[in-house]
C-alpha atoms as a PDB file:
ATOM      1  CA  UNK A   1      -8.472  18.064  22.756  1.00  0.00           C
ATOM      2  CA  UNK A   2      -7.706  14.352  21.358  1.00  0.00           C
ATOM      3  CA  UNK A   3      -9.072  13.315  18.638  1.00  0.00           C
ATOM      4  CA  UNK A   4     -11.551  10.217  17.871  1.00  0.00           C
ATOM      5  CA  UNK A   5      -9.504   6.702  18.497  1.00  0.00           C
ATOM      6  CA  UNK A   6     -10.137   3.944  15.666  1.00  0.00           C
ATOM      7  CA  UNK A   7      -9.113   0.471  16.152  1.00  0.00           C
ATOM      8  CA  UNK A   8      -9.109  -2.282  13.863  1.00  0.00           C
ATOM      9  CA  UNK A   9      -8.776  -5.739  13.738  1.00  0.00           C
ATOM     10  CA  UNK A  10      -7.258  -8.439  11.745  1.00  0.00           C
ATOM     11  CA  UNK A  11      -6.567 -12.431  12.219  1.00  0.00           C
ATOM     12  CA  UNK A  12      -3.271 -13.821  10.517  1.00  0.00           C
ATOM     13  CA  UNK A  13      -3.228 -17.914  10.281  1.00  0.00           C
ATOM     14  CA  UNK A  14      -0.293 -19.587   9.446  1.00  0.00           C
ATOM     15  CA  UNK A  15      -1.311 -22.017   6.927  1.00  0.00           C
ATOM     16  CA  UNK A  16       1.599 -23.557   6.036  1.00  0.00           C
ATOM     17  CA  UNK A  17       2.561 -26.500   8.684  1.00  0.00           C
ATOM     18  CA  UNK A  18       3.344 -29.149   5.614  1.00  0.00           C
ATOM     19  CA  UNK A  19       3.374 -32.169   8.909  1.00  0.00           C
ATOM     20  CA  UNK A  20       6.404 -31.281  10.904  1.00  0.00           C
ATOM     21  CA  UNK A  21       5.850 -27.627  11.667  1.00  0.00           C
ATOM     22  CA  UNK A  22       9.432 -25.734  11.807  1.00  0.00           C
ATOM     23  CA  UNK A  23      11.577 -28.415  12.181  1.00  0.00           C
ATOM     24  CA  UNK A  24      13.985 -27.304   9.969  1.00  0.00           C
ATOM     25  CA  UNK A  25      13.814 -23.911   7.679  1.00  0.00           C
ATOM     26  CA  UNK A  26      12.708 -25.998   4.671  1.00  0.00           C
ATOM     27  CA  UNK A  27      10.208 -28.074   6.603  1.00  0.00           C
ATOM     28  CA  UNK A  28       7.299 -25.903   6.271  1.00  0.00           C
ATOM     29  CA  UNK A  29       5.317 -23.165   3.882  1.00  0.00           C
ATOM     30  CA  UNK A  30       5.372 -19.778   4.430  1.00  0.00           C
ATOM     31  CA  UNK A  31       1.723 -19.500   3.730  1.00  0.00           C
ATOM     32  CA  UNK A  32      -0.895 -17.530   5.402  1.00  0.00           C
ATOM     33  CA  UNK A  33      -4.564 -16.264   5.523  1.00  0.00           C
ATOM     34  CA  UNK A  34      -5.144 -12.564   6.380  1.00  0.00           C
ATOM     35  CA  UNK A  35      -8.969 -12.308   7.736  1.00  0.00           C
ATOM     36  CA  UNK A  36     -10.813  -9.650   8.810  1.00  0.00           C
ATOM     37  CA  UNK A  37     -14.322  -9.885  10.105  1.00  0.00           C
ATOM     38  CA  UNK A  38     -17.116  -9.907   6.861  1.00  0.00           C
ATOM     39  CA  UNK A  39     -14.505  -9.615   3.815  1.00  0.00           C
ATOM     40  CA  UNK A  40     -12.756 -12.409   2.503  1.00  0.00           C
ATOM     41  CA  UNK A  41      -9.056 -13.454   2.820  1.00  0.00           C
ATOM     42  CA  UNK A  42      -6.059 -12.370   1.438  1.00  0.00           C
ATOM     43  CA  UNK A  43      -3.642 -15.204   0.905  1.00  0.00           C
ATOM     44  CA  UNK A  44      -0.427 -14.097   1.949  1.00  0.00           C
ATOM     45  CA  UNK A  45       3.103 -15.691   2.004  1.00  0.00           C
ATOM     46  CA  UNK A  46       6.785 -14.047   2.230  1.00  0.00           C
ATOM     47  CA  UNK A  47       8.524 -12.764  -0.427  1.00  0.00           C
ATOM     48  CA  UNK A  48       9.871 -15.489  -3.083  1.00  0.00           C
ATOM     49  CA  UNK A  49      13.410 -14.211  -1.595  1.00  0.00           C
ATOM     50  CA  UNK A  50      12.700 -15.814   1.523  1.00  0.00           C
ATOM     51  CA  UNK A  51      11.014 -18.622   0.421  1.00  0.00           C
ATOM     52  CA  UNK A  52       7.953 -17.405  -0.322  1.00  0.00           C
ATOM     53  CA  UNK A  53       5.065 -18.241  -2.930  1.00  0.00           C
ATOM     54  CA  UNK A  54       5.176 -15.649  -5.326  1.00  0.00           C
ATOM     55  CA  UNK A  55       1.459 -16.633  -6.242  1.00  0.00           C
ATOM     56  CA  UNK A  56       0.434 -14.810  -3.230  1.00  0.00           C
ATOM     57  CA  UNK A  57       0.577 -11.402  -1.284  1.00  0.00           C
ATOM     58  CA  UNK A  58       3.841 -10.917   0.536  1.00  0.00           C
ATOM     59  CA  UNK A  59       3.932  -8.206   3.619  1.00  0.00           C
ATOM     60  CA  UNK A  60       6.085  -6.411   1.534  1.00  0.00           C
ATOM     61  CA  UNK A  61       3.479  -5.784  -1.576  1.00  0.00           C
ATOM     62  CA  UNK A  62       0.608  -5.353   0.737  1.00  0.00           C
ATOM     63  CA  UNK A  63       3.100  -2.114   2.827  1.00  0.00           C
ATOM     64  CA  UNK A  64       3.128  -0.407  -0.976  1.00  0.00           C
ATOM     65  CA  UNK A  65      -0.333  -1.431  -1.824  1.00  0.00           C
ATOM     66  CA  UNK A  66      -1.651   0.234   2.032  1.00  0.00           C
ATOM     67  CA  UNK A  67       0.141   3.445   1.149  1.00  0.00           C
ATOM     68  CA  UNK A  68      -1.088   3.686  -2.449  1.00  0.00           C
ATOM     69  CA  UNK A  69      -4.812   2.965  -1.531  1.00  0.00           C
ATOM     70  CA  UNK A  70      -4.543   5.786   1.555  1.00  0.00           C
ATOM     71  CA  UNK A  71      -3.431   8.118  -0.722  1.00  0.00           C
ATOM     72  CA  UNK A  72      -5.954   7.773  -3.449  1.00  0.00           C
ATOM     73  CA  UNK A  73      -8.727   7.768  -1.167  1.00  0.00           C
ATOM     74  CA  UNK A  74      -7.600  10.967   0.312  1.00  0.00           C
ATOM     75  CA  UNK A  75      -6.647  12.255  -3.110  1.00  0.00           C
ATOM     76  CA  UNK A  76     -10.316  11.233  -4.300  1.00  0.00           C
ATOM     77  CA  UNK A  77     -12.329  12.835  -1.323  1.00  0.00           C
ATOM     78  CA  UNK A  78     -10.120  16.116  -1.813  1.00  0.00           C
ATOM     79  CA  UNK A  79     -11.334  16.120  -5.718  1.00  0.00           C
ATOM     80  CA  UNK A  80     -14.252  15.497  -4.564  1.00  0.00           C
ATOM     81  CA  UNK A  81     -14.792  18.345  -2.004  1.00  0.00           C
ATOM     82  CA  UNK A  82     -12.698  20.878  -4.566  1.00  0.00           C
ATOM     83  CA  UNK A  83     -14.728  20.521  -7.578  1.00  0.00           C
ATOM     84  CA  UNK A  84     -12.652  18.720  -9.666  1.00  0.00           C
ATOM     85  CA  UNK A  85     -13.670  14.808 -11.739  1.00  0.00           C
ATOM     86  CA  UNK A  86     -11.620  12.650 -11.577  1.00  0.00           C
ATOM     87  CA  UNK A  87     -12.322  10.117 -13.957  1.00  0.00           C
ATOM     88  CA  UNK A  88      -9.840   7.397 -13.471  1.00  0.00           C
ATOM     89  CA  UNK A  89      -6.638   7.003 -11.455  1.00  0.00           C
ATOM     90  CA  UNK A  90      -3.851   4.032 -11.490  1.00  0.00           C
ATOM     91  CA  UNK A  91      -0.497   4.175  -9.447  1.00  0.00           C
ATOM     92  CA  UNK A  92       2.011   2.291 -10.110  1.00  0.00           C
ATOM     93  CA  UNK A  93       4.003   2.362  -6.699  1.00  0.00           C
ATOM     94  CA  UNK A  94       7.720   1.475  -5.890  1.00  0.00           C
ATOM     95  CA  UNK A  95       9.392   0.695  -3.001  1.00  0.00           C
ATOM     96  CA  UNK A  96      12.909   0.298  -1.843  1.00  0.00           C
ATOM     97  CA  UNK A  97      14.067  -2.323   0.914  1.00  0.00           C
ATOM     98  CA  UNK A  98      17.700  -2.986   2.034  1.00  0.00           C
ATOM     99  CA  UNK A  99      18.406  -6.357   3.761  1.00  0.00           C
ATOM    100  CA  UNK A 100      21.408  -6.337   6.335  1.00  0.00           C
ATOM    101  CA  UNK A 101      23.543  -9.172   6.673  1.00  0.00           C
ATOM    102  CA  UNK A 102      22.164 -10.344   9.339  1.00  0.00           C
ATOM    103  CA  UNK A 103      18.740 -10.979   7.147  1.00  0.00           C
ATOM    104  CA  UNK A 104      16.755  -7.961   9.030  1.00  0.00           C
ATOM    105  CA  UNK A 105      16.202  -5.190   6.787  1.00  0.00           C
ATOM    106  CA  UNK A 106      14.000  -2.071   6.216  1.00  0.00           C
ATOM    107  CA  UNK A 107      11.885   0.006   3.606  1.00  0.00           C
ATOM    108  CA  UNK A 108      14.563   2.930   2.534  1.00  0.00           C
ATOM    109  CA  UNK A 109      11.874   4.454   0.091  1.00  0.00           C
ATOM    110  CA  UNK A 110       8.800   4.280  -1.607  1.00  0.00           C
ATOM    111  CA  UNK A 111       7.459   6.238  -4.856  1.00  0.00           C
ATOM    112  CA  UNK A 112       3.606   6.813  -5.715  1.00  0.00           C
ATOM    113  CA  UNK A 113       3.247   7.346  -9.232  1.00  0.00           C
ATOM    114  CA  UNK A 114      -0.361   8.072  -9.713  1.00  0.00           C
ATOM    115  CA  UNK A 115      -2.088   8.484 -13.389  1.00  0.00           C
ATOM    116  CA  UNK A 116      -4.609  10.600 -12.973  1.00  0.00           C
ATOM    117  CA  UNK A 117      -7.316  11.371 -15.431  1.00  0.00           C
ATOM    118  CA  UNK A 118      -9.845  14.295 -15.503  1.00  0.00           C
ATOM    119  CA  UNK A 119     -12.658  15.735 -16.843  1.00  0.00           C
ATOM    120  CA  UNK A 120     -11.024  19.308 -17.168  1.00  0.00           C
ATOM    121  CA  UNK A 121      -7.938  20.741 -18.806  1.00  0.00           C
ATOM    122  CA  UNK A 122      -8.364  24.051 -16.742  1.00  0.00           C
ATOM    123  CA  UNK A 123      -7.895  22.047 -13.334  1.00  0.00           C
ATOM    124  CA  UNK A 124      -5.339  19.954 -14.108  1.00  0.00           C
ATOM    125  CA  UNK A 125      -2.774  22.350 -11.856  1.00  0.00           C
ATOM    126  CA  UNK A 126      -5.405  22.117  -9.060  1.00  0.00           C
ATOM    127  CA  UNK A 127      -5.712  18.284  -9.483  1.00  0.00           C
ATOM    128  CA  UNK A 128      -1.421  18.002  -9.250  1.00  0.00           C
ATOM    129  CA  UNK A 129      -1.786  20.388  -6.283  1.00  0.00           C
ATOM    130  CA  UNK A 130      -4.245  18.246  -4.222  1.00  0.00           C
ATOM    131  CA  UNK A 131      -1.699  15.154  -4.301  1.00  0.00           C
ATOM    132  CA  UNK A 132       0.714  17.399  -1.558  1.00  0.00           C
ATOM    133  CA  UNK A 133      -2.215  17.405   0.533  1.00  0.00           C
ATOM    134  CA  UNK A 134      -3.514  13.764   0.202  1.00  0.00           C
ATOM    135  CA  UNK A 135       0.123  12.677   1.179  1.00  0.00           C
ATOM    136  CA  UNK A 136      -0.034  15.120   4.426  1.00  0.00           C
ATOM    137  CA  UNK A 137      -3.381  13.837   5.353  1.00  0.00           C
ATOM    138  CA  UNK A 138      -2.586  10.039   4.178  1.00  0.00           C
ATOM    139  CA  UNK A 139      -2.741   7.473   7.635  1.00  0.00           C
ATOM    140  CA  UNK A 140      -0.518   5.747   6.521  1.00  0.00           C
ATOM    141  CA  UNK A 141       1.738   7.722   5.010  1.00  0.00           C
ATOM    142  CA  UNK A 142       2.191   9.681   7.999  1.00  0.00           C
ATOM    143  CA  UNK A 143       3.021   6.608  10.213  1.00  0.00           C
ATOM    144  CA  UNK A 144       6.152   5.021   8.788  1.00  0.00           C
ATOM    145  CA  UNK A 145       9.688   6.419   9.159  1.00  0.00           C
ATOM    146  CA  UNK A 146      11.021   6.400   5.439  1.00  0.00           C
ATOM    147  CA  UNK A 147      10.377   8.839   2.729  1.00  0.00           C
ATOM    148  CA  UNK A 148       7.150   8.258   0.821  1.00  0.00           C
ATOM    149  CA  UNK A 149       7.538  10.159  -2.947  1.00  0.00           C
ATOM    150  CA  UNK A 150       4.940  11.308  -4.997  1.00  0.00           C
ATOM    151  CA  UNK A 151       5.333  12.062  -8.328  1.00  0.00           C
ATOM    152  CA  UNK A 152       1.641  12.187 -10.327  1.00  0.00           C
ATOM    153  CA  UNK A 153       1.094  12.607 -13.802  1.00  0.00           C
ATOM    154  CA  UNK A 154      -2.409  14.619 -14.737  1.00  0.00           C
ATOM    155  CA  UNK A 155      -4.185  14.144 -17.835  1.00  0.00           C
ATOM    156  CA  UNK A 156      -7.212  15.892 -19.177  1.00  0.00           C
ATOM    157  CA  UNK A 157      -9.652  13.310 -20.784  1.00  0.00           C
ATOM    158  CA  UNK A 158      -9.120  13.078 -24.266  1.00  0.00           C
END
């Protein structure tokens, strides 16, 4: 039996036409909006590598930022459901991407390395455990084709 479908839906302008659109590589910003219906835009460019303004979201930052928030919010629901408080959680993710010579390239890796504080010293095994199963329930996780790494640190509140 198939499961339910979800579809979602986002609206990418290129803002950056500075008055002679591509005419040349350096004509022209690299600048975007990223919209979505009811929540308010993420200003996005390319990397500062290619050109980019670093004062703004690059596709790259918001790839690591996509896997980090999938996995929390698994991680958090799992808590949740198994009992245990989690009281405050940071990751500090990584990611690896090779460029060819050609300029294509590709993510070869990326590390979660969530901080995770709870309420109780007695589940703080439980709370490590429950990170293997965010990552094998995690969206997005489960739909790219290099290695996503966890490695999560538990404290007990002190």
């Amino acid at each position: 039996m198939p499961g339910k479908t979800h579809s979602y839906s986002v609206t990418v302008t290129w803002t950056g036409n500075e008055g002679t659109g591509t005419s040349s590589a350096r004509a022209y910003s690299r600048s975007h909006l990223i919209e979505a219906s009811g929540k308010p835009p993420i200003p996005g460019s390319s990397d500062p590598s290619f050109r980019g303004d670093p004062a703004r979201w690059n596709p790259e930052e918001l790839l690591l930022a996509s896997l980090s928030a999938c996995h929390k919010l698994w991680y958090l629901g799992l808590c949740a459901g198994a009992g245990i408080v989690v009281l405050s959680y940071e990751d500090k993710a990584v990611g690896e991407m090779i460029e060819e010579p050609n300029g294509a390239g590709q993510f070869t890796s990326v590390t979660l390395r969530p901080r995770v504080t709870i309420s109780s010293a007695s589940a703080v095994a439980d709370a490590e455990a429950l990170h293997h199963k965010a990552h094998e329930m995690c969206f997005i996780a489960r739909s790219v084709n290099f290695p996503v790494g966890v490695e999560p640190k538990t404290i007990r509140e002190a």
